[in-house]
Protein backbone atom coordinates (compact mmCIF):
# COMPACT_ATOMS: atom_id res chain seq x y z
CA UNK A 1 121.60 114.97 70.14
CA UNK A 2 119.63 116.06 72.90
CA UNK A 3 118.64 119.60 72.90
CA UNK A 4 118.90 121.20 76.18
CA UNK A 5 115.49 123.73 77.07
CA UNK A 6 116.37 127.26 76.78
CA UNK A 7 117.06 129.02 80.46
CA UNK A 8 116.85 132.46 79.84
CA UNK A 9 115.04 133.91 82.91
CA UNK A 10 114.11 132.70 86.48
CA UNK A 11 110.84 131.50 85.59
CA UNK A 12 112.27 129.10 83.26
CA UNK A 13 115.06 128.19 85.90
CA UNK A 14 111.75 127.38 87.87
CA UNK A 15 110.35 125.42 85.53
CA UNK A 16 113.06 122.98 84.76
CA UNK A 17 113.33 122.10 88.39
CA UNK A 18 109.22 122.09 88.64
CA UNK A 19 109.65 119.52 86.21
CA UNK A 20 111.53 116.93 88.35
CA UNK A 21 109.46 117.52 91.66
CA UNK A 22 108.00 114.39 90.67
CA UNK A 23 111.03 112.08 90.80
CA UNK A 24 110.48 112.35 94.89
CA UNK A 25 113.08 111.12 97.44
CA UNK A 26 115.76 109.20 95.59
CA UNK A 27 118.92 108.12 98.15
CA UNK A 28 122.30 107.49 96.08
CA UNK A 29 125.36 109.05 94.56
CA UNK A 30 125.15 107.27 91.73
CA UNK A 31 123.22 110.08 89.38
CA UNK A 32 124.57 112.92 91.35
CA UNK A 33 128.27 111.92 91.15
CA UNK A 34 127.90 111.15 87.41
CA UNK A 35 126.55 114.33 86.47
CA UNK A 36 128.67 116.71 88.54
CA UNK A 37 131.89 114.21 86.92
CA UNK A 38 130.80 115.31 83.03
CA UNK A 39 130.40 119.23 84.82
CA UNK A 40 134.22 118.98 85.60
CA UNK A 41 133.61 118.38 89.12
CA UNK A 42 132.82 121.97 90.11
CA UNK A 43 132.19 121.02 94.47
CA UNK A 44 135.90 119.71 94.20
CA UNK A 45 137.77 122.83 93.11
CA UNK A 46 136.66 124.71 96.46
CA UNK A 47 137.29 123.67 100.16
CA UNK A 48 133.85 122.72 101.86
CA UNK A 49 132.60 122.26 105.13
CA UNK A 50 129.78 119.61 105.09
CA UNK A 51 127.33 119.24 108.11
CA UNK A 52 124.65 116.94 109.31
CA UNK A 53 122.99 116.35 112.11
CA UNK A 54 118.82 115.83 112.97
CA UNK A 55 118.67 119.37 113.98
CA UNK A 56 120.08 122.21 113.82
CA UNK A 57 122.31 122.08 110.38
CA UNK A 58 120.87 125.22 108.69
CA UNK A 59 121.63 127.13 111.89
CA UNK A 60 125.43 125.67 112.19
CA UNK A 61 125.98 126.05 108.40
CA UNK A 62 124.92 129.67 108.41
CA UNK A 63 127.03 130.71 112.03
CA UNK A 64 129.78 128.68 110.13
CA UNK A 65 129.43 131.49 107.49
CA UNK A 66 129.21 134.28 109.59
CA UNK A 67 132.22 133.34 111.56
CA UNK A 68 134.87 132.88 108.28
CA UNK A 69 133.03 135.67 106.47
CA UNK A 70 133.78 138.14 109.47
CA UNK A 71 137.56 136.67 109.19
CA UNK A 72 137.26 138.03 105.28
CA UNK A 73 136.91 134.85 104.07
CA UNK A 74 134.89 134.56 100.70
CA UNK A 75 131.63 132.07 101.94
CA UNK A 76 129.10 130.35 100.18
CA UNK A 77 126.37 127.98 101.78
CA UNK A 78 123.71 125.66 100.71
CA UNK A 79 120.85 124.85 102.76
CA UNK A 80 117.60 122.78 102.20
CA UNK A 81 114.67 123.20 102.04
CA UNK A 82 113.66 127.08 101.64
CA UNK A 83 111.15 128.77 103.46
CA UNK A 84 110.06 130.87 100.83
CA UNK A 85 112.00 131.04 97.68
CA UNK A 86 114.31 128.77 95.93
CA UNK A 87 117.60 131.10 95.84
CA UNK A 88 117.46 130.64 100.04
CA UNK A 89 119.56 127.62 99.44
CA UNK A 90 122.35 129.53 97.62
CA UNK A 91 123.88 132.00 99.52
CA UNK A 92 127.25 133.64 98.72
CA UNK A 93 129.29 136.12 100.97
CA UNK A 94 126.18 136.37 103.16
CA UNK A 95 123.72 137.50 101.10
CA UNK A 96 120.87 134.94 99.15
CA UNK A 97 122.00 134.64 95.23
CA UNK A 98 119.47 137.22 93.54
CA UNK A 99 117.51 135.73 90.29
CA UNK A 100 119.75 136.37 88.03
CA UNK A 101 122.74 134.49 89.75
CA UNK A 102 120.18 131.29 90.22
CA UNK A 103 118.76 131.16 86.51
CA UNK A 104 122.36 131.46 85.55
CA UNK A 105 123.74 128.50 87.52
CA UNK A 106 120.38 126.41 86.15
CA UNK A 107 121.90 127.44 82.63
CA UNK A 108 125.09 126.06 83.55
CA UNK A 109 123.80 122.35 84.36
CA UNK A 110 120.81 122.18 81.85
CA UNK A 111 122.75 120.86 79.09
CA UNK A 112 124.75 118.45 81.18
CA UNK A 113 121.32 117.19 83.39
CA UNK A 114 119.06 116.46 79.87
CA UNK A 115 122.55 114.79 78.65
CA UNK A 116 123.13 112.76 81.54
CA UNK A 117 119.00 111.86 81.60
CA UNK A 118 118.73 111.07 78.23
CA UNK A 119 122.08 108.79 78.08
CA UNK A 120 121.31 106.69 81.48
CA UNK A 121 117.31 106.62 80.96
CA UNK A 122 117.01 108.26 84.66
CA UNK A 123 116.03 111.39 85.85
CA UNK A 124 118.04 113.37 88.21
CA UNK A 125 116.06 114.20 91.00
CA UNK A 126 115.35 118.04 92.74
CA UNK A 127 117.33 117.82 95.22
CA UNK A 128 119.75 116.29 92.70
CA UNK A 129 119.64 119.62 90.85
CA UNK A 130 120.04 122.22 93.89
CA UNK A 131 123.07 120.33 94.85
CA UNK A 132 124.67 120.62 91.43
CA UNK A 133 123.66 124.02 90.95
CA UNK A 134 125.27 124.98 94.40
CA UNK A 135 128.35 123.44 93.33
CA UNK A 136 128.38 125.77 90.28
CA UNK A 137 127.23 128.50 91.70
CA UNK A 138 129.77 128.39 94.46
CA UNK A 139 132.63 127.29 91.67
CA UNK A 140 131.58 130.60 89.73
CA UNK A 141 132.27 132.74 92.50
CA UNK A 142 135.76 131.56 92.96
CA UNK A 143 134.70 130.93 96.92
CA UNK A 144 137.56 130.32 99.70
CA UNK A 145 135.08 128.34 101.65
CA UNK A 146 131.44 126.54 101.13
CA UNK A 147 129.80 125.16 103.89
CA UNK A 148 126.99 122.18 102.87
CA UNK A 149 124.09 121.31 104.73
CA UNK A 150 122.70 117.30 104.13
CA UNK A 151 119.85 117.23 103.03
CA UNK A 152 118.76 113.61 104.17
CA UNK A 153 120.78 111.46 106.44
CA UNK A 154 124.65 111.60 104.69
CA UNK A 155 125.89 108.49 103.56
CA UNK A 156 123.44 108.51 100.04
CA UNK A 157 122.63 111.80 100.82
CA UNK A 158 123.61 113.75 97.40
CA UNK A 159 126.17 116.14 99.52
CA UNK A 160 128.36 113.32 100.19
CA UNK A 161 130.05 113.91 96.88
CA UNK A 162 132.44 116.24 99.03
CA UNK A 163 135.80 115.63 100.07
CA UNK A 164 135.10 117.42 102.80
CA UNK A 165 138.03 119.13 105.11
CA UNK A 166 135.45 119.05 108.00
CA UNK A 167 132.98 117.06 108.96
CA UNK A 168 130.06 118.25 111.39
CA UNK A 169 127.48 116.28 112.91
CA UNK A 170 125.70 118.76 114.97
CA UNK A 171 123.77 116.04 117.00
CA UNK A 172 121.39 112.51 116.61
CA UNK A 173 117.98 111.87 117.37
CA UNK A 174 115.20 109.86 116.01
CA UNK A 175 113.90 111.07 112.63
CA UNK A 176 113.23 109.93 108.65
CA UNK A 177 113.12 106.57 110.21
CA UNK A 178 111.26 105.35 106.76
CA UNK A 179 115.25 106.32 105.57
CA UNK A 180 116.99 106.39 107.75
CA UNK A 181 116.58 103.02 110.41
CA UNK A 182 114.61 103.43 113.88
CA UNK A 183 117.32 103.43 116.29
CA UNK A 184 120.26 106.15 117.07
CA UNK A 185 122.86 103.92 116.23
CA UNK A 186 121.25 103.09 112.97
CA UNK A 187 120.36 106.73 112.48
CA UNK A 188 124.01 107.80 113.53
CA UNK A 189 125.83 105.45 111.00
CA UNK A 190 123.97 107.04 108.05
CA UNK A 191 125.15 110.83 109.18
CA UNK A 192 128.51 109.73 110.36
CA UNK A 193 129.15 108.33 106.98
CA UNK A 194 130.03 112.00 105.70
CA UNK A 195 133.52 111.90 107.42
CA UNK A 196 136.15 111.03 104.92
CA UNK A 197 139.69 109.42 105.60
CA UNK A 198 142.27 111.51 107.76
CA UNK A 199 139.34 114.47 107.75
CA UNK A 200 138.20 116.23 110.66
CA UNK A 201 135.12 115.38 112.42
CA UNK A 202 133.23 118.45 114.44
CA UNK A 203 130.41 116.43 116.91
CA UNK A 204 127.81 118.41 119.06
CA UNK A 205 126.11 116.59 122.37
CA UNK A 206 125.25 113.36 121.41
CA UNK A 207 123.97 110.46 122.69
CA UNK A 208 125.62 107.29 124.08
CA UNK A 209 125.09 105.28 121.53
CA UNK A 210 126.00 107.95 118.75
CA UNK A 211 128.95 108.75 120.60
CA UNK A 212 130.12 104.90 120.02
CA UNK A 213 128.92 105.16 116.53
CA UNK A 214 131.37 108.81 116.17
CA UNK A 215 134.26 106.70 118.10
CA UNK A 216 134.11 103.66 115.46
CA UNK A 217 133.98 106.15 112.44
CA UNK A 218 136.95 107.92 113.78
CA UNK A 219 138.88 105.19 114.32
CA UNK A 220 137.96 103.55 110.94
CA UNK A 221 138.47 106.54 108.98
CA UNK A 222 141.78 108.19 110.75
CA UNK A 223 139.82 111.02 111.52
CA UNK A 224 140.57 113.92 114.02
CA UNK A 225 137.67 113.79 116.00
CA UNK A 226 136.64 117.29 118.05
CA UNK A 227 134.01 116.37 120.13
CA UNK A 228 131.62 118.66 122.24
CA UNK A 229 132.77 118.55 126.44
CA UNK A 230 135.72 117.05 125.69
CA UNK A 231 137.60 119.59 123.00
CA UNK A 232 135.15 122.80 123.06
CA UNK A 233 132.40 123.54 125.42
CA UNK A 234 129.94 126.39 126.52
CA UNK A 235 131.16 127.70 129.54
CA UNK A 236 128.67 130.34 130.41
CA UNK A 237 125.19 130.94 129.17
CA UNK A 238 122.23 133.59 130.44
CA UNK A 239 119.04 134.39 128.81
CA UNK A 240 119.38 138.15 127.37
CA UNK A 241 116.98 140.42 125.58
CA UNK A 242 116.68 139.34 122.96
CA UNK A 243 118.83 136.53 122.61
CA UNK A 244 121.63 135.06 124.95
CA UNK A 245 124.94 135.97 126.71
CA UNK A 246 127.63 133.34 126.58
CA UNK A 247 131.41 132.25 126.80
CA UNK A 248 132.22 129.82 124.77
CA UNK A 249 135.74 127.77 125.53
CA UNK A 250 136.81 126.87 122.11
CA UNK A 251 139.05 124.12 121.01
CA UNK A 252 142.63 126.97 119.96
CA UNK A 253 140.74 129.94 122.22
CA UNK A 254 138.60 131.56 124.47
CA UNK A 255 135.80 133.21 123.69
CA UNK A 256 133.76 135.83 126.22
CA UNK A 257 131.15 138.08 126.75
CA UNK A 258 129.43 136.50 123.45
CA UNK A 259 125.80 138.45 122.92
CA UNK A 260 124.01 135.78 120.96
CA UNK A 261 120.08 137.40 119.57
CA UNK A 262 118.50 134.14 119.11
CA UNK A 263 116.40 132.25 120.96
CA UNK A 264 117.09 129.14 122.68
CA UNK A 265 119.35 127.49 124.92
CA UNK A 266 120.18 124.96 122.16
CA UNK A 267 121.15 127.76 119.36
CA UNK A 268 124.24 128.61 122.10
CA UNK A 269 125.29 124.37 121.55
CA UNK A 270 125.15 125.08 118.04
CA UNK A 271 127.42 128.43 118.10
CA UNK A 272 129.98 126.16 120.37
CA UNK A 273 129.67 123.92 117.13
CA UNK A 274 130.08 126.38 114.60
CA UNK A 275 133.25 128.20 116.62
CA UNK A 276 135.09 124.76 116.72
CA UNK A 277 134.25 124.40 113.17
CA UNK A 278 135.79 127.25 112.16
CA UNK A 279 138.55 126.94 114.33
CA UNK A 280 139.48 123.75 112.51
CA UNK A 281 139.14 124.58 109.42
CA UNK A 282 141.14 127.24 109.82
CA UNK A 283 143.60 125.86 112.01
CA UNK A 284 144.01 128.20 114.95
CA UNK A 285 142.30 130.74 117.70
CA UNK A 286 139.67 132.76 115.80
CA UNK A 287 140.10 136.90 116.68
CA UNK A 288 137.87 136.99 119.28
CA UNK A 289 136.28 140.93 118.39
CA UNK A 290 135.96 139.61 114.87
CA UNK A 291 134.02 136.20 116.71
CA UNK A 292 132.20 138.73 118.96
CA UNK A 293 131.15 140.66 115.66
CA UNK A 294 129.58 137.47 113.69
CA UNK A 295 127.76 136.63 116.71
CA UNK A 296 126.39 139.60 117.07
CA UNK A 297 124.54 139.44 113.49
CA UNK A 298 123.74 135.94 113.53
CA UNK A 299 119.95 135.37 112.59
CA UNK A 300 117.92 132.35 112.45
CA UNK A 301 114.78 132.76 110.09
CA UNK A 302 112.05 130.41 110.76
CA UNK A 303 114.26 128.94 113.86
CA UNK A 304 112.71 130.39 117.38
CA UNK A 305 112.32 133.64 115.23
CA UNK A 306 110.65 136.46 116.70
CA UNK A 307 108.21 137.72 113.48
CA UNK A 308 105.68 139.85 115.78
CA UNK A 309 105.80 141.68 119.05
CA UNK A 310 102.29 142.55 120.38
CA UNK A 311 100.99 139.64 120.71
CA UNK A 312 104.30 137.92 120.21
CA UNK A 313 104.13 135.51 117.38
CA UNK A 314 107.01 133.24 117.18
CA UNK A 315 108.06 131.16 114.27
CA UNK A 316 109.82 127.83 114.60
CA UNK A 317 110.81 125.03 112.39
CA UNK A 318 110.36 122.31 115.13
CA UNK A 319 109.64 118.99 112.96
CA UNK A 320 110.64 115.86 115.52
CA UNK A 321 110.44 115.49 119.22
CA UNK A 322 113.69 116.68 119.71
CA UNK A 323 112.64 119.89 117.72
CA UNK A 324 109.92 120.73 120.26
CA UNK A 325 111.33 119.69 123.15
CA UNK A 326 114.08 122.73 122.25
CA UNK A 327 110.85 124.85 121.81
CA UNK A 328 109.21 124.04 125.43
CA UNK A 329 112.31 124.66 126.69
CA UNK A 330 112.77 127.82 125.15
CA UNK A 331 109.66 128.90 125.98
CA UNK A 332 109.94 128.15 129.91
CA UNK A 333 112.87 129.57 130.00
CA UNK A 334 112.45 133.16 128.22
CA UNK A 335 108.75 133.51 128.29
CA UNK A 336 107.80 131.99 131.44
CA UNK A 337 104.59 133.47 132.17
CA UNK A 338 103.17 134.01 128.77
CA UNK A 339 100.06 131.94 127.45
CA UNK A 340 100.59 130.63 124.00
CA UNK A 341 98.30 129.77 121.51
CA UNK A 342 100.06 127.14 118.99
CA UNK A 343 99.78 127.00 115.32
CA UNK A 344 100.64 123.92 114.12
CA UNK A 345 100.94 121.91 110.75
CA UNK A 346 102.31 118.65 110.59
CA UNK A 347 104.32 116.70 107.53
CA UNK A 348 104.99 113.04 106.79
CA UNK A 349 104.85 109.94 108.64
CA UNK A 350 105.39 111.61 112.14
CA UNK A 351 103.75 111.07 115.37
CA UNK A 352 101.49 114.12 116.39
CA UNK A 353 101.41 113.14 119.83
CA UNK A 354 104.94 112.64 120.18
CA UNK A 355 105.81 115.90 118.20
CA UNK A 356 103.42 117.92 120.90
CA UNK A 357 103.68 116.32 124.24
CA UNK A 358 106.47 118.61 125.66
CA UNK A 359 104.50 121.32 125.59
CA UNK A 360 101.98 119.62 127.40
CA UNK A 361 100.86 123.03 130.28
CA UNK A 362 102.36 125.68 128.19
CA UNK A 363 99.43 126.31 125.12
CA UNK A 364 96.39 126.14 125.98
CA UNK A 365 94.77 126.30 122.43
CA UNK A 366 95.49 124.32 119.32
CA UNK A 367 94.91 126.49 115.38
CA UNK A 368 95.74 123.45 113.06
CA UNK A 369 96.56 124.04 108.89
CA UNK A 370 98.27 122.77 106.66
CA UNK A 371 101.22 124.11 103.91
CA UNK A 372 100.99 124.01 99.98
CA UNK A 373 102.93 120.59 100.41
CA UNK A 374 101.75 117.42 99.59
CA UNK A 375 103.33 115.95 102.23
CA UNK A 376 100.60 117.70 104.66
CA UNK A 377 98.82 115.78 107.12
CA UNK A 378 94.85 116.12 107.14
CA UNK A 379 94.15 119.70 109.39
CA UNK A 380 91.12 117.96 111.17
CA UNK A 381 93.66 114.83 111.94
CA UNK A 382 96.47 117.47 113.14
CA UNK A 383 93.62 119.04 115.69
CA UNK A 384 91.95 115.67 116.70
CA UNK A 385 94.93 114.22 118.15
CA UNK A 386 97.14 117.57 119.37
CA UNK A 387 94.33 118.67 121.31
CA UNK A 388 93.45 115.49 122.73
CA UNK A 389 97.48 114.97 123.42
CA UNK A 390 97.38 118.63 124.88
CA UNK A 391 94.15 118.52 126.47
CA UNK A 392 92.96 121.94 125.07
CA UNK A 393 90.38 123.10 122.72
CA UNK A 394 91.90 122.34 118.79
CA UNK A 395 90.21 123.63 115.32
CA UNK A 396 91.55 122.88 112.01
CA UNK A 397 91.26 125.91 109.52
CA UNK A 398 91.66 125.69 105.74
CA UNK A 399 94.27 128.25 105.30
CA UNK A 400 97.42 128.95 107.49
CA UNK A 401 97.05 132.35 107.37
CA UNK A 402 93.20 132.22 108.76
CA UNK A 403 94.84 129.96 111.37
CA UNK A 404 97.37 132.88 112.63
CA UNK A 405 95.14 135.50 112.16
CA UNK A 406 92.91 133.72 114.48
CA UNK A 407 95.47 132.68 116.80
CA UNK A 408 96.68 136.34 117.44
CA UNK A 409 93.09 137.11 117.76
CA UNK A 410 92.28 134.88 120.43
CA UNK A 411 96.11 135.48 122.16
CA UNK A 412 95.45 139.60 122.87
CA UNK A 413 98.20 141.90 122.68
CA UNK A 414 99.54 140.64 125.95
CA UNK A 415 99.66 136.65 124.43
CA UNK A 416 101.60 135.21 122.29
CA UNK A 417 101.22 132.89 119.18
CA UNK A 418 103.60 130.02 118.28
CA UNK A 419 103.61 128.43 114.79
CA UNK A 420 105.54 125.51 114.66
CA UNK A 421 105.58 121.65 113.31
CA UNK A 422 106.17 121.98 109.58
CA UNK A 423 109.37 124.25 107.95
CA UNK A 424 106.66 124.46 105.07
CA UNK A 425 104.46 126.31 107.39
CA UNK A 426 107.29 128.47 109.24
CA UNK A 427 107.60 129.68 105.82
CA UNK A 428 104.12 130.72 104.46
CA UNK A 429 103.33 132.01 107.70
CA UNK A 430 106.87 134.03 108.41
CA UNK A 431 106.44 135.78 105.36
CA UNK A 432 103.16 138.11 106.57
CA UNK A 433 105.39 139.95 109.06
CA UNK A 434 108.54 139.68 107.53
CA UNK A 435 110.13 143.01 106.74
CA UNK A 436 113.93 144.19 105.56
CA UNK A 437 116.62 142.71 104.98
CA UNK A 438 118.67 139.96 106.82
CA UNK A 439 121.36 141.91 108.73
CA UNK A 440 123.54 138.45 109.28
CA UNK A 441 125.17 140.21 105.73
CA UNK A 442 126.71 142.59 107.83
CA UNK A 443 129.77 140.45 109.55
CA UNK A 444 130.97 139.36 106.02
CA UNK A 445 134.13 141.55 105.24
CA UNK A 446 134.96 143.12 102.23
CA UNK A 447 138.26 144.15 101.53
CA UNK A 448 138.18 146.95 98.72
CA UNK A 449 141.24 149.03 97.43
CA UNK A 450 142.05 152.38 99.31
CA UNK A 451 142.49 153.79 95.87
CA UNK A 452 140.40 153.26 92.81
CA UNK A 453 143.24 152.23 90.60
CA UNK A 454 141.01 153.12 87.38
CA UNK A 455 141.13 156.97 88.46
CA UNK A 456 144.82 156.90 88.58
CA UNK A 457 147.57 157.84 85.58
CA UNK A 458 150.36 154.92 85.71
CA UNK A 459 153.12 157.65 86.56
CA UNK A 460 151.11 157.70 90.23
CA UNK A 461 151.32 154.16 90.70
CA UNK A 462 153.95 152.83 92.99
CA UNK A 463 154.15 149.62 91.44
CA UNK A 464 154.92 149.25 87.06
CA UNK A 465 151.91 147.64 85.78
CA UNK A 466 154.26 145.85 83.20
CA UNK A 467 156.13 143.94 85.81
């Protein structure tokens, strides 16, 4: 009999995942469904919102969350991958699952993972494990709602065990071809595949060819497919402080005088997304002041996140061309006449000149590093060919942090400083300024008795506690 190792704190937890890092990028459902079958199942006994997309999935899964917490819905979420710490992926009524509630849920699936290993002479993989411990996690709490993030494409993605009730594919670009295929279509079959039959499919903008790809999935699948312009739009947006003001014309309701603080045109698409979402899964208009509250806490850590003031240093996840071409935007439109400095690090089998041409004219220096990932491309190859694609003056450093510090050096207090290419480096680098706690917590409702029942004799009771 296979004796499972013994979980009893969060450095353990760590260590039985460490363990598996090895087992890399694995595509199929075959290990994943078979060990969450012998758990009982645990991601079926919950309804779940599953998204995909090339960008912007953390960002719709969490406004997703925000929006039915704020209705007092019980939420959970998983995300992938973390910025800094592992328990990022599990969140539960808004707020990250502390130590105790991860090591716990890695208890809960050691015996059945070493099992399931042992018996099949495989080994589930990382991302394997995160999924199933979500699904516990999430079972444990007795959730109303979880909202899943892919992790890689959809259709062998290990989410896809779901039976989802909706189905979001925030939008399609080109990225993971090595995975994925090297055109949109290809690329939008492989996400699509997450809809199940007679579900409900949420799309964002997408393009032409995805949008034939959604139409033949719909059609195939009976489902109800909501579909950005046609069923819910954004009918008003202006760059704020801060953030943005917008109007968003839902798919049940209206919804006005929206203040968005996030950066980026593109994060207003993705609330759109996230309100239809929610208004599907529930199944009417949202309450517009409770909408208006959600919004108004929304965060986006490591997304167009705003870490440092003086010089501005601005954190972004950007990882594919579509990624920074959201970031030149953003920074046209709501820093126009600022001169940035860019801090870049660059993962995997991606094209450096690709990822910086749009902001071609907008930095004029290039501070290159790379993450603790092993996935990191060379620093001195990330400067070579973004400052020759940029035209501007490049070094590679061997640290991120002596990268930023000599970014905002060189930017003055009146510059700013954008790190971007790598979520591995938005999170090393987000953590020096990051301070307090993520206010996004605040829209999730809590209904608690007007009376603490335990302070009361039964004779004052209006109810008998024997009925």
């Amino acid at each position: 009999m296979v004796q499972p190792p013994s979980i009893e704190s969060r450095a353990d937890a760590i260590g039985f995942l460490d363990r598996r890092i090895g087992s890399g990028v694995q595509p199929g459902l075959e290990r994943i469904s078979g060990l969450l079958q012998a758990m009982g199942d645990p991601q079926l006994t919950y309804p779940t919102i599953h998204v995909a997309g090339t960008n912007g999935k953390t960002t719709v899964t969490r406004m997703v969350q925000q929006i039915l917490g704020a209705h007092g819905l019980t939420t959970a979420g998983f995300t992938s991958p973390h910025l800094t710490t592992i328990e990022e992926r599990f969140m539960v009524h808004g707020e990250i699952a502390d130590a105790d509630t991860f090591a716990g849920g890695v208890r809960d699936i050691a015996w059945f993972v070493t099992s399931y290993e042992a018996e099949h002479d495989t080994t589930i993989t990382y991302f394997e494990l995160t999924v199933a411990i979500a699904a516990t996690i999430f079972a444990n709490a007795a959730v109303d709602v979880a909202v899943f993030e892919v992790g890689l494409g959809g259709r062998l993605d290990a989410t896809n065990v779901l039976d989802a009730d909706v189905s979001v594919i925030t939008g399609i670009d080109i990225d993971h071809t090595e995975f994925l295929g090297s055109t949109v279509r290809e690329i939008a079959g492989e996400k699509m595949a997450i809809v199940k039959d007679g579900g409900v499919m949420v799309t964002g903008r997408l393009p032409a060819d995805a949008e034939e790809v959604a139409a033949a999935r719909a059609e195939a699948v009976g489902a109800n497919w909501i579909r950005s312009g046609r069923d819910y739009d954004v009918v008003g947006a202006e760059v704020a402080v801060g953030g943005w003001h917008c109007s968003i014309d839902g798919v049940f309701g209206e919804y006005e005088d929206l203040y968005l603080p996030v950066h980026g045109r593109h994060q207003v698409d993705n609330l759109a997304t996230a309100i239809a979402t929610a208004e599907m899964f529930i199944g009417r208009t949202l309450d517009p002041e409770s909408v208006r509250f959600a919004v108004g806490s929304m965060s986006t850590p490591g997304r167009l996140e705003v870490v440092r003031r003086r010089p501005v240093v601005l954190v972004d996840g950007a990882h594919n061309t579509q990624g920074f071409q959201g970031l030149s935007t953003t920074l046209n439109e709501e820093f126009p006449t600022m001169p940035w400095k860019l801090v870049l690090g660059v993962r995997g089998e991606r094209s450096i000149e690709q990822l910086v041409a749009p902001l071609r004219g907008i930095v004029d220096s290039v501070f290159a590093a790379a993450a603790d990932d092993p996935a990191a491309v060379d620093p001195q190859v990330v400067a070579s060919l973004a400052g020759s694609t940029l035209g501007v003056g490049a070094v590679a450093y061997d640290s991120p942090a002596l990268a930023l510090a000599e970014a905002i050096d060189a930017a003055g207090p009146e510059g700013g400083v954008v790190v971007a290419g790598s979520l591995y480096l938005a999170g090393d680098l987000r953590e020096v300024y990051r301070t307090g706690d993520d206010r996004s917590v605040e829209a999730h409702l809590r209904f608690e008795p007007e009376v603490d029942l335990g302070d009361l004799d039964e004779g004052d009771l209006p109810i008998d506690l024997d009925d």
